[in-house]
N, C-alpha and C. Protein backbone atom coordinates (compact mmCIF):
# COMPACT_ATOMS: atom_id res chain seq x y z
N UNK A 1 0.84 -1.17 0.00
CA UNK A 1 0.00 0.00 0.00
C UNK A 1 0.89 1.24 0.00
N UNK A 2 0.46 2.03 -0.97
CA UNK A 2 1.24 3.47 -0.91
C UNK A 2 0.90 4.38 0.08
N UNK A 3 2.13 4.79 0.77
CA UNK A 3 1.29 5.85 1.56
C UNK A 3 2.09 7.45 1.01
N UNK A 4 0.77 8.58 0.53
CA UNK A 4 0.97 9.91 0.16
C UNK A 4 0.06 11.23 0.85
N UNK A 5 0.75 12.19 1.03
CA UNK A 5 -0.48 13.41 1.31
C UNK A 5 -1.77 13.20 0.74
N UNK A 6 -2.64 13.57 1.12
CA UNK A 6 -4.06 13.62 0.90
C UNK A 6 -4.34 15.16 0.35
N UNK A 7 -4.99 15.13 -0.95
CA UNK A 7 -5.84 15.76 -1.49
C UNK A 7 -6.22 16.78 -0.90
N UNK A 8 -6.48 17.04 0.18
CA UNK A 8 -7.59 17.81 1.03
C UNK A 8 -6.96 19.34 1.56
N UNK A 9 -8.01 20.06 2.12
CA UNK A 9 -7.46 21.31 2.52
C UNK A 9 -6.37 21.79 3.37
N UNK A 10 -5.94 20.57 4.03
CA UNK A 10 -5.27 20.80 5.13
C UNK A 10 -3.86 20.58 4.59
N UNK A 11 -3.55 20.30 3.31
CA UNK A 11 -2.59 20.23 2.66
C UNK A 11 -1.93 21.12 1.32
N UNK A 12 -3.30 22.39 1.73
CA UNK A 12 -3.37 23.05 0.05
C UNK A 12 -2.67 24.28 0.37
N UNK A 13 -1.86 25.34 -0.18
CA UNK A 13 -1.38 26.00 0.30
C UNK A 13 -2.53 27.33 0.19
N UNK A 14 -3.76 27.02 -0.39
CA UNK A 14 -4.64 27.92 -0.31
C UNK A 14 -5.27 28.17 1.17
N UNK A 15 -4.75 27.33 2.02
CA UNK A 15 -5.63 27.11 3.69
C UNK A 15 -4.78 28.32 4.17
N UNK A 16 -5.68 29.17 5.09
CA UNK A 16 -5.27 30.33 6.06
C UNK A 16 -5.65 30.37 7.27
N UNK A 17 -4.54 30.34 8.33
CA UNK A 17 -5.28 30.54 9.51
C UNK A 17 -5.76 29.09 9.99
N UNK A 18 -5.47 27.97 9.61
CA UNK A 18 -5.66 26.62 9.89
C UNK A 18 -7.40 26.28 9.49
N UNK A 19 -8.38 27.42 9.17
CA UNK A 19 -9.72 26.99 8.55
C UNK A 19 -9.97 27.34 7.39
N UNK A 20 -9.29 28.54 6.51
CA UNK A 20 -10.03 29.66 5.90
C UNK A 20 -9.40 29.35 4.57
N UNK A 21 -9.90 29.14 3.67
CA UNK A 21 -9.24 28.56 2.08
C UNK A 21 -9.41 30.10 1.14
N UNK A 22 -8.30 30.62 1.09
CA UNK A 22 -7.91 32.26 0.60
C UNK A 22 -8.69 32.35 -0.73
N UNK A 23 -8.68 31.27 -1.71
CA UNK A 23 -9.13 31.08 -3.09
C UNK A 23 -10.75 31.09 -3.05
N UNK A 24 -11.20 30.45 -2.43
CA UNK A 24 -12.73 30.51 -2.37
C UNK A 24 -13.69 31.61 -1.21
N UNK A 25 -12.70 31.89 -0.42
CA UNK A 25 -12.73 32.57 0.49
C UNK A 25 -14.17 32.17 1.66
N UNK A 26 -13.81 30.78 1.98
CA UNK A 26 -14.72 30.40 2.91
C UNK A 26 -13.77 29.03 3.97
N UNK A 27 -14.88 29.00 5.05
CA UNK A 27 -14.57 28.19 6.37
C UNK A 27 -14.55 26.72 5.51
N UNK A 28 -13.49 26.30 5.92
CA UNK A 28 -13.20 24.67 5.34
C UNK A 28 -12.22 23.85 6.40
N UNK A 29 -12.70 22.34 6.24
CA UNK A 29 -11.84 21.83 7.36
C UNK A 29 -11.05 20.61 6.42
N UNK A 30 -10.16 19.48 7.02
CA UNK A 30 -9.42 18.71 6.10
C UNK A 30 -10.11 17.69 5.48
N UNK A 31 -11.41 17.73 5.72
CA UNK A 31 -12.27 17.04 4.74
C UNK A 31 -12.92 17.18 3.30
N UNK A 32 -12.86 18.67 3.40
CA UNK A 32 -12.50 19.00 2.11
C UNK A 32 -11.52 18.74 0.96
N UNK A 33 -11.42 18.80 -0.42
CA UNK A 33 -11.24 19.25 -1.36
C UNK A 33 -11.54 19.96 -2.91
N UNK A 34 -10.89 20.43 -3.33
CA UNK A 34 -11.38 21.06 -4.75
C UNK A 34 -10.50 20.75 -5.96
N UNK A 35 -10.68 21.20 -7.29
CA UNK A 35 -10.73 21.06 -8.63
C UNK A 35 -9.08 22.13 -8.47
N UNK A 36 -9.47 22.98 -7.64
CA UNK A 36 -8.21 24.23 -7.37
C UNK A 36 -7.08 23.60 -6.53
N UNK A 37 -6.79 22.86 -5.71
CA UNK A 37 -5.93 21.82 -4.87
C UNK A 37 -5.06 22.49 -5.07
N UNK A 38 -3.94 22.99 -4.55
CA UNK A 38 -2.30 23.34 -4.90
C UNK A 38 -1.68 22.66 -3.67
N UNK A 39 -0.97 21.65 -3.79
CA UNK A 39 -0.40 21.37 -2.61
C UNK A 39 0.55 22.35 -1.69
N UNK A 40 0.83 22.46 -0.79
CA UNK A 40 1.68 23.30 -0.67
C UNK A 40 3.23 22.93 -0.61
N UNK A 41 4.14 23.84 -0.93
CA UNK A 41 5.27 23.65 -1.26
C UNK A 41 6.49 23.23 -0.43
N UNK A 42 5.94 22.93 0.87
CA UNK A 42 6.87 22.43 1.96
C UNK A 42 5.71 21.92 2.96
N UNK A 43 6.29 20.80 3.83
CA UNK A 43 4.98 19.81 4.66
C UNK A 43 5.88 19.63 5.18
N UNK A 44 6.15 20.28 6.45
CA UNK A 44 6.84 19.80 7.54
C UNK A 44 7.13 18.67 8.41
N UNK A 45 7.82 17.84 8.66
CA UNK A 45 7.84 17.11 9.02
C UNK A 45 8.39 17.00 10.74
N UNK A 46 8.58 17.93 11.59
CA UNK A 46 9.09 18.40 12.46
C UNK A 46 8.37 17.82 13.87
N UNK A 47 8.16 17.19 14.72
CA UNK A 47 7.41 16.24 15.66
C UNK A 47 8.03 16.20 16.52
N UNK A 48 7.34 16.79 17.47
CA UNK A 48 7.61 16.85 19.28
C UNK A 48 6.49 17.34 20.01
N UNK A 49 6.51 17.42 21.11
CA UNK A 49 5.65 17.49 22.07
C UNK A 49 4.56 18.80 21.72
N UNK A 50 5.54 19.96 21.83
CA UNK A 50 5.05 21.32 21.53
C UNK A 50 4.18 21.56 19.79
N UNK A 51 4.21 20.79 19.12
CA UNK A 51 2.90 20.77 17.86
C UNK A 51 2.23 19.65 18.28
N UNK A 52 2.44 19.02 19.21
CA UNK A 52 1.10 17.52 19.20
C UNK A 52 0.06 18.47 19.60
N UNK A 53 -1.16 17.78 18.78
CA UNK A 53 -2.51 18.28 19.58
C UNK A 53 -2.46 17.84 20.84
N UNK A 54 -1.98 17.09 21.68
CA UNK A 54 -2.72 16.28 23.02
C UNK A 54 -1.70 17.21 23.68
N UNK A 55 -0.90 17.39 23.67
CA UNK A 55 0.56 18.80 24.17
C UNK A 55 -0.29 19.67 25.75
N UNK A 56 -0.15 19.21 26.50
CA UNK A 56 -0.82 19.71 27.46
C UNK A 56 -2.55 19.72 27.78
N UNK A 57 -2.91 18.21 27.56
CA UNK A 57 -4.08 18.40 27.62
C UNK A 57 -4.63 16.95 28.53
N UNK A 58 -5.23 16.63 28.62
CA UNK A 58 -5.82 15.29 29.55
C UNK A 58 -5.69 13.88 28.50
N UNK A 59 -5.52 14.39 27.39
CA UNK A 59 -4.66 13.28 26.48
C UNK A 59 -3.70 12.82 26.31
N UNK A 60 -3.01 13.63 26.63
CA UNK A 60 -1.09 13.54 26.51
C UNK A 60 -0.93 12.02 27.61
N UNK A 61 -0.45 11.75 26.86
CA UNK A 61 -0.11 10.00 27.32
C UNK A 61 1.11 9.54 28.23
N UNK A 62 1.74 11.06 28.05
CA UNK A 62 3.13 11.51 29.39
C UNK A 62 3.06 12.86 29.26
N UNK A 63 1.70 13.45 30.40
CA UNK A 63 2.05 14.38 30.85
C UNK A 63 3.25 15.09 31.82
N UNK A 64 3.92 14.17 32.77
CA UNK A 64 5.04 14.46 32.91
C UNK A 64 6.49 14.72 32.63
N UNK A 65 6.07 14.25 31.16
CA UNK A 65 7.42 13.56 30.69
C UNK A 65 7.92 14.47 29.74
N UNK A 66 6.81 14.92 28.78
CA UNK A 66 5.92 15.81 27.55
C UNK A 66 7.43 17.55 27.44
N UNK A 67 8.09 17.48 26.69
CA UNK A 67 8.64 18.82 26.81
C UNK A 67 9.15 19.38 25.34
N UNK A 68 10.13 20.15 25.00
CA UNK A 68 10.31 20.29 23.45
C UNK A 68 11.24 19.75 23.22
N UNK A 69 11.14 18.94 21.75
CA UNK A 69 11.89 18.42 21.14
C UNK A 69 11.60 16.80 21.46
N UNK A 70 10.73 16.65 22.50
CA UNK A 70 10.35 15.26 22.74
C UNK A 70 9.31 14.51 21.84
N UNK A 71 9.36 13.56 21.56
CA UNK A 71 7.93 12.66 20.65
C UNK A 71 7.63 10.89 21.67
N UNK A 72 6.62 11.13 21.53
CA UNK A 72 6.06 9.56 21.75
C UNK A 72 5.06 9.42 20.50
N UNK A 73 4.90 8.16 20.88
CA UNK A 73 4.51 7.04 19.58
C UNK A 73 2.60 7.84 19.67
N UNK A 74 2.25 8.38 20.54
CA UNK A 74 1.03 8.96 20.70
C UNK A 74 1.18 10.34 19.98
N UNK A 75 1.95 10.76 19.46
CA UNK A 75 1.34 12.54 18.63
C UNK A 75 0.55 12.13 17.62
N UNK A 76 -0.04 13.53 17.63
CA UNK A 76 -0.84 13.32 16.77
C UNK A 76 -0.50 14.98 16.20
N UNK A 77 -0.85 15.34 15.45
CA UNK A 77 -0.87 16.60 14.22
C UNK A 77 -1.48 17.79 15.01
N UNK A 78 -0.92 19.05 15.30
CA UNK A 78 -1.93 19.92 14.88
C UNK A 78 -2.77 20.47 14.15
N UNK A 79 -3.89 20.45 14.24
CA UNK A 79 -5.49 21.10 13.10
C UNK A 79 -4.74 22.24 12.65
């Protein structure tokens, strides 16, 4: 199985502001896509504590542990 970026807004460099798609100029989330798609030109790959969504929250799976530059097998992406 191939694995590649997805299609969707959360990958288009038209997304602003983590909701707002500049080209159509409306509220969109990563379930979206369009006919207009531009991927964007760099996709960071950078993973530690401080971009996980769970990063200080009742999810974080080592809240004690949790600091920058750290990763466990639990991150997940910021929206």
């Amino acid at each position: 199985m191939a694995i590649r970026f997805a299609n969707n807004c959360s990958n288009c460099k038209n997304l602003v502001e983590k909701t707002f798609c500049s080209k159509h100029e409306v509220l969109v989330s990563q379930k979206y896509t369009c006919d207009l798609f531009d991927m964007k030109a760099e996709l960071k790959n950078e993973r530690s504590c401080t971009n996980c969504e769970k990063h200080e929250t009742s999810n974080c799976a080592h809240p004690s542990k949790a600091a920058p530059g750290m990763l466990c097998s639990s991150w997940a992406p910021s929206a």
